[in-house]
Protein backbone atom coordinates (compact mmCIF):
# COMPACT_ATOMS: atom_id res chain seq x y z
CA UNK A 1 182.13 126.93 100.18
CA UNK A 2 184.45 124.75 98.09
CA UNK A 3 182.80 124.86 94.56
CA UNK A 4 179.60 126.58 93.26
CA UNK A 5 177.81 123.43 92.87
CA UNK A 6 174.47 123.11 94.61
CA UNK A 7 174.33 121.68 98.33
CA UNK A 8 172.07 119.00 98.67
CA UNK A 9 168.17 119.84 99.71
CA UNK A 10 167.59 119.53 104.17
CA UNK A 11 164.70 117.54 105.49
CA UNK A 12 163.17 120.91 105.99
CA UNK A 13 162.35 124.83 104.43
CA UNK A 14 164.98 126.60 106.18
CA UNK A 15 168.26 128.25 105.73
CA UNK A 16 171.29 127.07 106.67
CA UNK A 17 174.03 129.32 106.31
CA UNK A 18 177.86 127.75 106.01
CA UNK A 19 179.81 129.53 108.53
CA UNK A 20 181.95 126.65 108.80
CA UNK A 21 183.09 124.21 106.57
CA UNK A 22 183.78 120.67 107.69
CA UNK A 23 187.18 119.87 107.23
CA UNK A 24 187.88 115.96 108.20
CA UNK A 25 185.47 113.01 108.96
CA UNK A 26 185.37 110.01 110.35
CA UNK A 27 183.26 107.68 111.55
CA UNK A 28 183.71 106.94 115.63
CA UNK A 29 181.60 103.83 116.93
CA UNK A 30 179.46 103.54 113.95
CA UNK A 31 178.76 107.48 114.12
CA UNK A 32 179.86 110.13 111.52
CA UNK A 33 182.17 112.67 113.60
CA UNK A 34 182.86 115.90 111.70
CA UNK A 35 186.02 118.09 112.75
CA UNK A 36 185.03 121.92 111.45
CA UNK A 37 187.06 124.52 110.18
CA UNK A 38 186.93 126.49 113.50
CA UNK A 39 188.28 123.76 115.59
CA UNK A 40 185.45 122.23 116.83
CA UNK A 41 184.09 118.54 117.04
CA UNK A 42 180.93 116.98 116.35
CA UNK A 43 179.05 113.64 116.74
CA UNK A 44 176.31 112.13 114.71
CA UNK A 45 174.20 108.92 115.45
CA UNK A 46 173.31 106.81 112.13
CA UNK A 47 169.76 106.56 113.38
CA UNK A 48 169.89 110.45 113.32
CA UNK A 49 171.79 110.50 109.80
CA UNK A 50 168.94 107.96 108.63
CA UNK A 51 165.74 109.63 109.81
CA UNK A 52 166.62 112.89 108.57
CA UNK A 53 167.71 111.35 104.71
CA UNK A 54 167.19 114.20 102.25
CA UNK A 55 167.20 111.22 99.86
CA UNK A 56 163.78 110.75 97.70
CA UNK A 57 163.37 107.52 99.24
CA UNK A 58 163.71 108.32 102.65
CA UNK A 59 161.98 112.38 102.53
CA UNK A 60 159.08 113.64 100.45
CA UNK A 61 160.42 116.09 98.06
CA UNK A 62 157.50 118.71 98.39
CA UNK A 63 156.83 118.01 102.20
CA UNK A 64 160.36 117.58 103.52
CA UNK A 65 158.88 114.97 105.41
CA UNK A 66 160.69 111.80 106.44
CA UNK A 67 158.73 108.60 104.54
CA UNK A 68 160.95 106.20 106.62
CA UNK A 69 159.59 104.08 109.77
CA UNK A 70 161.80 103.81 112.65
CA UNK A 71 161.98 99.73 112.76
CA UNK A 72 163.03 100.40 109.08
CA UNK A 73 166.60 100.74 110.38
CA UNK A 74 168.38 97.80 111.56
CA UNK A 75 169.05 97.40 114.77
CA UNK A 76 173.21 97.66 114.11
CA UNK A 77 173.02 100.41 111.26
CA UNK A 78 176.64 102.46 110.78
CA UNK A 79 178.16 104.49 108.62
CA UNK A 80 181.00 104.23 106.91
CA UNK A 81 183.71 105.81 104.31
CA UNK A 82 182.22 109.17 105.09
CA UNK A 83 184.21 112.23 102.81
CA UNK A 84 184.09 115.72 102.12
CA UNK A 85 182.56 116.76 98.67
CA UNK A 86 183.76 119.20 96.98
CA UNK A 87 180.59 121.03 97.32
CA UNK A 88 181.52 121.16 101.03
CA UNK A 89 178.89 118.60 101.79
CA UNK A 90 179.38 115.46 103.94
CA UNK A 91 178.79 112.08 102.16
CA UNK A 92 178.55 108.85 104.38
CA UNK A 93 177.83 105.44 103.36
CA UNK A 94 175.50 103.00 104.91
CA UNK A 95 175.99 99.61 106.15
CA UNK A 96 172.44 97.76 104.93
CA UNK A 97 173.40 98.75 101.67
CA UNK A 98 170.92 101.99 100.90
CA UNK A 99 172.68 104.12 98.40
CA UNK A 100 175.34 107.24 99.92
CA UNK A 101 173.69 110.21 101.01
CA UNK A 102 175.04 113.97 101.08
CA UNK A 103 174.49 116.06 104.19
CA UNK A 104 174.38 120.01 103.75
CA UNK A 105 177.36 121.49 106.06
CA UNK A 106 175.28 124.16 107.40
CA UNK A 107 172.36 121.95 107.97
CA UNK A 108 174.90 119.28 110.30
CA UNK A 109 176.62 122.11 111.88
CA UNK A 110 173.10 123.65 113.42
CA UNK A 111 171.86 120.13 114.55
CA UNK A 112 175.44 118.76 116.09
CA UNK A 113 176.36 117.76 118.91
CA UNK A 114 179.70 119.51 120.45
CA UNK A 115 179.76 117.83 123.91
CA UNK A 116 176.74 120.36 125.98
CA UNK A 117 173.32 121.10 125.53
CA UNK A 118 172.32 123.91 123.39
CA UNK A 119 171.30 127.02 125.02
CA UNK A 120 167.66 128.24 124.87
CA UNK A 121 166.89 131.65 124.24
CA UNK A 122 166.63 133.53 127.98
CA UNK A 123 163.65 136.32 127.97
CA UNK A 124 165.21 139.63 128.94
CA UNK A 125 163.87 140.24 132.82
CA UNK A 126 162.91 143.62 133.69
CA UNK A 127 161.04 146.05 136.29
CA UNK A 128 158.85 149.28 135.10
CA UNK A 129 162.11 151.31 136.48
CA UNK A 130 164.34 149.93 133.84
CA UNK A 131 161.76 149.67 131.35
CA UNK A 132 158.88 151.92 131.76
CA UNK A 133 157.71 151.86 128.34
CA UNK A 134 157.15 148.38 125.94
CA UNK A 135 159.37 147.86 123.23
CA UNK A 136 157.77 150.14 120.42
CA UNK A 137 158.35 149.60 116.84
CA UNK A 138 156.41 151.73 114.14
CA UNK A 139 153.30 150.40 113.01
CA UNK A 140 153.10 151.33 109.20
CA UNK A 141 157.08 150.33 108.58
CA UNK A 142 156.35 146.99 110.66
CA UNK A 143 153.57 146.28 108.12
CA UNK A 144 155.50 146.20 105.08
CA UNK A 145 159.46 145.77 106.08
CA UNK A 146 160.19 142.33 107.06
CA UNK A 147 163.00 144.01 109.34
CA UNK A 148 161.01 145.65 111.45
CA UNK A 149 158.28 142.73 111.70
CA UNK A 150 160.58 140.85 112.67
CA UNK A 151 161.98 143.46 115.33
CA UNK A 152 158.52 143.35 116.78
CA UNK A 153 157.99 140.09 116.96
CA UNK A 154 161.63 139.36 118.65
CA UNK A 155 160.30 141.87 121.17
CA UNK A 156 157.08 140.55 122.07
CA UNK A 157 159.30 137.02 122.28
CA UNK A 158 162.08 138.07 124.56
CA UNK A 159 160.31 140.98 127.03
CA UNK A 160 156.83 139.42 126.94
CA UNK A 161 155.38 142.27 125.91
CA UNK A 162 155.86 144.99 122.66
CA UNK A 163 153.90 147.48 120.89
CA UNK A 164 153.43 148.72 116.80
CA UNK A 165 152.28 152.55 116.89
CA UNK A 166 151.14 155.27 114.53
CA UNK A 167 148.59 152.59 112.74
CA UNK A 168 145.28 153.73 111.42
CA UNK A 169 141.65 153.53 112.66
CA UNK A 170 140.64 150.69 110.53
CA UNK A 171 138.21 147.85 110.86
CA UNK A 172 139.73 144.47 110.70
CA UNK A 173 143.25 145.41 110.80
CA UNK A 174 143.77 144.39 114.21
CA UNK A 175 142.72 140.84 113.02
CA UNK A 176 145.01 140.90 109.78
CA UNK A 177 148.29 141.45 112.19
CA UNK A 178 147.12 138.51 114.48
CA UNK A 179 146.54 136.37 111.50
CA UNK A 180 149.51 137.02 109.83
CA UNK A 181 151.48 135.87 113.01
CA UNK A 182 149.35 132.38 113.49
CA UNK A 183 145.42 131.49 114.49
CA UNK A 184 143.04 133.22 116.50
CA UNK A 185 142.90 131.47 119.30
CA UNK A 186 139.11 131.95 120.30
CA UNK A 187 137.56 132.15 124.15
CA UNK A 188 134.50 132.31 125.82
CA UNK A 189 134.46 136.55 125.15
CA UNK A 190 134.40 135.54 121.50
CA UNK A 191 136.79 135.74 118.08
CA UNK A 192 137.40 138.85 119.20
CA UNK A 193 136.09 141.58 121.75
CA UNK A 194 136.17 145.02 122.36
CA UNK A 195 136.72 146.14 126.16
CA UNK A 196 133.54 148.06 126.90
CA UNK A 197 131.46 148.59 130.08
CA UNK A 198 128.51 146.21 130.32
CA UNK A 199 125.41 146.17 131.90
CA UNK A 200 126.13 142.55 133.16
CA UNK A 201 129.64 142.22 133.16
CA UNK A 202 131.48 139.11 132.71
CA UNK A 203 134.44 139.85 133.70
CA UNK A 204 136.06 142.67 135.86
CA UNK A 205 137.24 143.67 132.28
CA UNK A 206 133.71 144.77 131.01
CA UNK A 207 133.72 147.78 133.81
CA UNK A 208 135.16 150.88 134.06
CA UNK A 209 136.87 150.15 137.73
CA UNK A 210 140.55 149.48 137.96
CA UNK A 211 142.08 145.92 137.61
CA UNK A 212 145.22 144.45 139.66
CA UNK A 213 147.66 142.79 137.85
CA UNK A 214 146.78 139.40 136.16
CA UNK A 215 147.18 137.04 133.55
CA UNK A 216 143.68 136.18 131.31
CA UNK A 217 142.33 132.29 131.18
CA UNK A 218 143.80 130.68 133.86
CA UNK A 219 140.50 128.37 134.25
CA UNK A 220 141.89 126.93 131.18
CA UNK A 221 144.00 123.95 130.84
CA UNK A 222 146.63 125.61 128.79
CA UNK A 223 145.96 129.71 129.39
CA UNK A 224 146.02 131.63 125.96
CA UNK A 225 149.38 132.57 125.47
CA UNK A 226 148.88 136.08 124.00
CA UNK A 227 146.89 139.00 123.64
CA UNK A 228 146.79 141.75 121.71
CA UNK A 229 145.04 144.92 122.82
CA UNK A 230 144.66 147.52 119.64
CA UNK A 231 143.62 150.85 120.86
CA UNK A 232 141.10 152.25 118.22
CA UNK A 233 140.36 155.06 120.56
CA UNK A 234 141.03 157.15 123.89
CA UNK A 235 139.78 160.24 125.26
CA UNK A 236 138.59 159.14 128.53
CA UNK A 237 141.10 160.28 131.75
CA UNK A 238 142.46 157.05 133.70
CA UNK A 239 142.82 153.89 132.50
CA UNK A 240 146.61 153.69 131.86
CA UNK A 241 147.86 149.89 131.46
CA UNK A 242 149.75 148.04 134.16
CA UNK A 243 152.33 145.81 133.28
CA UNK A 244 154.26 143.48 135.07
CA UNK A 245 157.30 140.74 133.85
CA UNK A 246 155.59 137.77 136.35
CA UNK A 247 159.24 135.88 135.24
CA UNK A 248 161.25 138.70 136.82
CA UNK A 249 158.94 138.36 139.79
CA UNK A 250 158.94 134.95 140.36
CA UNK A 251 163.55 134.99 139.38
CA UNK A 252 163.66 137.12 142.42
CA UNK A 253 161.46 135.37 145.16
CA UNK A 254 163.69 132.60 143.60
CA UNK A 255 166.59 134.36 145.60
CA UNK A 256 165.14 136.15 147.68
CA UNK A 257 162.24 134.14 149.24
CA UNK A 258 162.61 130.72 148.24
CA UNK A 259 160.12 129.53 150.53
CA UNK A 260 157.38 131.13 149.12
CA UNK A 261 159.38 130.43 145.54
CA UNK A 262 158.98 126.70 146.23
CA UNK A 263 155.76 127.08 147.53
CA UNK A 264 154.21 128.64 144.61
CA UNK A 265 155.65 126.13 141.99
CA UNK A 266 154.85 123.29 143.82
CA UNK A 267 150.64 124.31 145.15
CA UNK A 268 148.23 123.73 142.73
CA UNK A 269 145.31 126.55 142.80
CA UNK A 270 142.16 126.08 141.52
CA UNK A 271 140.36 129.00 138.96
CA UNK A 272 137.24 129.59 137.59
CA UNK A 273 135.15 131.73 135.84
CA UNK A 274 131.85 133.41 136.92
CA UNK A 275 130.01 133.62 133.98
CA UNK A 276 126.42 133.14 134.10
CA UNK A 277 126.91 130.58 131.09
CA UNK A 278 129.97 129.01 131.46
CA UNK A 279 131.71 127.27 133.89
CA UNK A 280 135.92 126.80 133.09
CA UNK A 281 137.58 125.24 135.68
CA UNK A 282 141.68 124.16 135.67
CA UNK A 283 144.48 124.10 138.21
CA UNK A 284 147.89 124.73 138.28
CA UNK A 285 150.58 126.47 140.24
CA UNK A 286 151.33 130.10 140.26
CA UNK A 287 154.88 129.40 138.79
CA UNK A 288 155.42 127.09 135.74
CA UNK A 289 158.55 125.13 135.50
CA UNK A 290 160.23 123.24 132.61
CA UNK A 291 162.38 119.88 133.70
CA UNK A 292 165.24 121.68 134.04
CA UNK A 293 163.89 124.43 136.55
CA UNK A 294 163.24 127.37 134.10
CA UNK A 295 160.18 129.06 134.54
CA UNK A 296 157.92 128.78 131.78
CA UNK A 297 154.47 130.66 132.69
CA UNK A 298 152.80 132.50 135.32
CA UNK A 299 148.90 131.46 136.49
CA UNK A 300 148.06 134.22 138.73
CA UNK A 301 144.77 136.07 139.27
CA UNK A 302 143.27 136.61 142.30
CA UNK A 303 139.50 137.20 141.57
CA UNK A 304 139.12 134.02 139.46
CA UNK A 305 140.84 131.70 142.23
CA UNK A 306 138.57 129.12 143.58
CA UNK A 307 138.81 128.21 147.25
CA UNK A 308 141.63 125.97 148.11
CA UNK A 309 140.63 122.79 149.56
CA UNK A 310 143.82 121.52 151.38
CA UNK A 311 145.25 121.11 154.91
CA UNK A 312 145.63 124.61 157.31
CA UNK A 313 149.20 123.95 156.93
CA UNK A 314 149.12 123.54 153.57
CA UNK A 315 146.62 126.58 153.01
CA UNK A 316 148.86 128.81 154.99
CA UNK A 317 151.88 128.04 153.06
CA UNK A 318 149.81 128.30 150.14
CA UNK A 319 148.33 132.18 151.02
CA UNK A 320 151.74 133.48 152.34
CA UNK A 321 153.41 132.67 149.30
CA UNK A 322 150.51 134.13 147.23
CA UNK A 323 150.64 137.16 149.43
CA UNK A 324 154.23 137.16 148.49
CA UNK A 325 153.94 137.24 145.21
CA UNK A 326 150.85 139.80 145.04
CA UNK A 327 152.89 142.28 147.27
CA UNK A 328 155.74 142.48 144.40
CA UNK A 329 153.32 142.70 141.88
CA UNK A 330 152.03 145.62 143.03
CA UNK A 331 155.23 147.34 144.03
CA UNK A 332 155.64 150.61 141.40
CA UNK A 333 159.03 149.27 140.69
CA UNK A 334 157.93 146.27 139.08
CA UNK A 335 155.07 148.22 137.34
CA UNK A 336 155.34 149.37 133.53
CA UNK A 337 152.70 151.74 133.44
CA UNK A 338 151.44 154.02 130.44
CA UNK A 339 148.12 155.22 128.49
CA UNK A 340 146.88 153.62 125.34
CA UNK A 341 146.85 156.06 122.72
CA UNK A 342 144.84 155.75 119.34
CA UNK A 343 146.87 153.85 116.86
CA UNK A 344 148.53 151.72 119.49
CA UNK A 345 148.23 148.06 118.96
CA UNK A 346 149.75 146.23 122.20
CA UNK A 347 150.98 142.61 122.21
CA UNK A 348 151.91 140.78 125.47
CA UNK A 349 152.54 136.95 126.39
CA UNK A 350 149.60 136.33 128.44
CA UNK A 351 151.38 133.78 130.35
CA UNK A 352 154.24 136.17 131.49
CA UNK A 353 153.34 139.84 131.49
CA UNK A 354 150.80 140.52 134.16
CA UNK A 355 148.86 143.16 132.69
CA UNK A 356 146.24 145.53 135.15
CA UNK A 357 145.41 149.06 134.58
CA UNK A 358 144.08 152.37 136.78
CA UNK A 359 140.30 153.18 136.86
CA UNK A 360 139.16 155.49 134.25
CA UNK A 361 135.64 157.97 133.96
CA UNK A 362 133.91 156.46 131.18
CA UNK A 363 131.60 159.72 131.40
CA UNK A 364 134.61 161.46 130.44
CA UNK A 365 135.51 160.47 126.93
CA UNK A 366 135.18 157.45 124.11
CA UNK A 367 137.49 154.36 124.45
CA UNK A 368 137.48 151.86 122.00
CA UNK A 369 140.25 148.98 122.49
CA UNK A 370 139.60 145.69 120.49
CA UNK A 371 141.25 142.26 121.64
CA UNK A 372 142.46 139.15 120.27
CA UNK A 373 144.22 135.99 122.15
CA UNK A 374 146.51 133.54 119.94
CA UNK A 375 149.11 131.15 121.33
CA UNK A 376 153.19 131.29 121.84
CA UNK A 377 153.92 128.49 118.93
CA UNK A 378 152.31 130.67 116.60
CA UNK A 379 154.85 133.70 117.62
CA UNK A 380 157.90 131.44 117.88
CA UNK A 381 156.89 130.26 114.56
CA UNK A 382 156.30 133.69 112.70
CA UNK A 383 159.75 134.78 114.26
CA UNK A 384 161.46 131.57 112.84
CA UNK A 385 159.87 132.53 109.44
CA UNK A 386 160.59 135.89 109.11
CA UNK A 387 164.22 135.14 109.88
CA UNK A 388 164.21 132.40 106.92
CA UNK A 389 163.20 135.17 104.59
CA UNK A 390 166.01 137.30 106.34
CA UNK A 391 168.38 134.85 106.02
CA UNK A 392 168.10 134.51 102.17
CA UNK A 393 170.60 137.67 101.77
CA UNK A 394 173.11 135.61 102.91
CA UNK A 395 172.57 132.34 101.50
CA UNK A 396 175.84 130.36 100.40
């Protein structure tokens, strides 16, 4: 940083470290192109430049929203005379006339473009033999050090599944962690539920019998994205969690069966519930893909799938590759197994981690294990927060 003068605000609450200071600019085709301190080159459109203004005619000063409509722009906006501050800012000039604007260095440098696409952040893949226990983090210290939060949360994001220990019985606190991540994302078991044996069971949850490996909801358009499982209580024998990473399943049919790889991303199944009193219905493939092939979610439970109503050859293709799939899932060395123990509070992306568990004797002891389903933005979004308030140690 050049000078201890302020950097201008960003069209946003972040942090924006300067790593790198922009050392020459110039303006290529009407664009502002930066050349940084490190070497590297970057490219800015003016419609880019425009819509993200941190001017206070062009950005709401307590929203950081943009104010500005898109046919505001003329069709032929540049930029021109662009300089260096002495702040370490970028200042460009606009060709309808608006007033300069200043840039923040560490703002353009995280939202250039250097030539390739940016690289999203990969899950870490694994099998119950390389990691036979979740990521654990301790409850009480994750609860008031923004560190370790933050630890947990990175956890849950990149293995799919993590878990806080050591916290106390208590009534509602299983609810205050949830919250302070995002919403509650409610379901047809309620807010929230506790996993108890019922005389009329709605789901093969509410009994004491032993559950293969599945994700929760996929009768819903968009299956909850996680769960958290807080074990209040556990002196029964059995009933030790399953867990398996559906991504590192479905990576290695990807190699190693693509057949039944294709076959399960491209055949829709069909799932419902059997409730008495509700009737959810959606389809969707085993194995979600974004546009650029990267798998994205797992839909797989094989009580709640409805009969598939499709061609022999098409059902065949569509029960071998199932088959597949099932027979990895339960493989041991896929499986992450281990017992809930009081104090444990359990948090897995429902659309990844395909969680089961063993039978247990319900004669034999008390078990007491609340639940709670939210959604993925709201973890991406807690993790992006917590690293803003990290990040303010090292502002420039």
């Amino acid at each position: 940083m050049k000078t201890a003068e302020p950097y201008p605000i960003t069209p946003d609450f972040d942090v924006w470290p300067v790593e790198h200071l922009p050392e020459t600019v110039s303006v290529e085709d009407g664009a502002l192109c930066v050349n940084w301190s490190d070497g590297r080159k970057s490219l800015y459109h003016p419609f880019l430049l425009a819509e993200n203004d941190p001017s206070p005619e062009t950005l709401h000063v307590l929203s950081r929203e943009t104010t500005l409509s898109p046919l505001s722009l003329p069709d032929d906006l540049t930029v021109f005379a662009p300089a260096v501050l002495s702040t370490g800012a970028v200042q460009v000039h606009w060709s309808d006339g608006r007033p300069p604007t200043s840039f923040h260095a560490g703002w353009l440098r995280s939202h250039g473009w250097f030539g390739e696409d940016g690289k999203k952040q990969a899950p870490v893949l694994w099998t119950g033999q390389d990691q036979p226990e979740p990521p654990t983090i301790n409850g009480p210290d994750a609860l008031k050090n923004i560190q370790a939060w933050h630890d947990w949360l990175v956890s849950l994001r990149d293995y799919g599944v993590a878990r806080l220990e050591g916290l106390p019985d208590a009534d509602g606190l299983l609810k205050s962690v949830v919250e302070r991540i995002g919403a509650i994302r409610e379901s047809n078991f309620g807010r929230m539920y506790t996993l108890e044996i019922k005389d009329a069971p709605d789901s093969n949850a509410f009994t004491s019998d032993a559950l293969l490996q599945h994700i929760d909801m996929p009768t819903r358009e968009c299956p909850h994205g996680l769960q958290f499982l807080f074990c209040r209580a556990n002196s029964t024998s059995g009933g030790e969690g399953i867990y398996v990473d559906g991504y590192k399943i479905a990576e290695d049919l990807r190699v190693e069966e693509p057949e039944h790889f294709r076959a399960l991303c491209d055949i829709d199944w069909t799932y419902n519930n059997r409730s008495r009193t509700t009737s959810y219905k959606a389809s969707g493939p085993v194995i979600e893909r974004d546009r650029d092939g990267i798998v994205t979610g797992i839909r797989y439970n094989t009580w709640l799938r409805a009969p598939l109503v499709a061609s022999l050859d098409q059902q065949d293709r569509a029960y071998r590759s199932y088959r597949a799939f099932a027979a990895r899932a339960q493989q041991a060395r896929y499986q992450m197994t281990f017992a809930y123990r009081p104090g444990d509070l359990l948090a897995f992306d429902n659309r990844r981690a395909l969680h089961g568990r063993n039978g247990y004797d319900a004669a034999g002891g008390s078990r007491f294990i609340e639940g709670i389903y939210a959604d993925r933005d709201d973890l991406y979004s807690a993790v992006r927060a917590a690293e803003r308030i990290l990040k303010q140690e090292i502002k420039p």
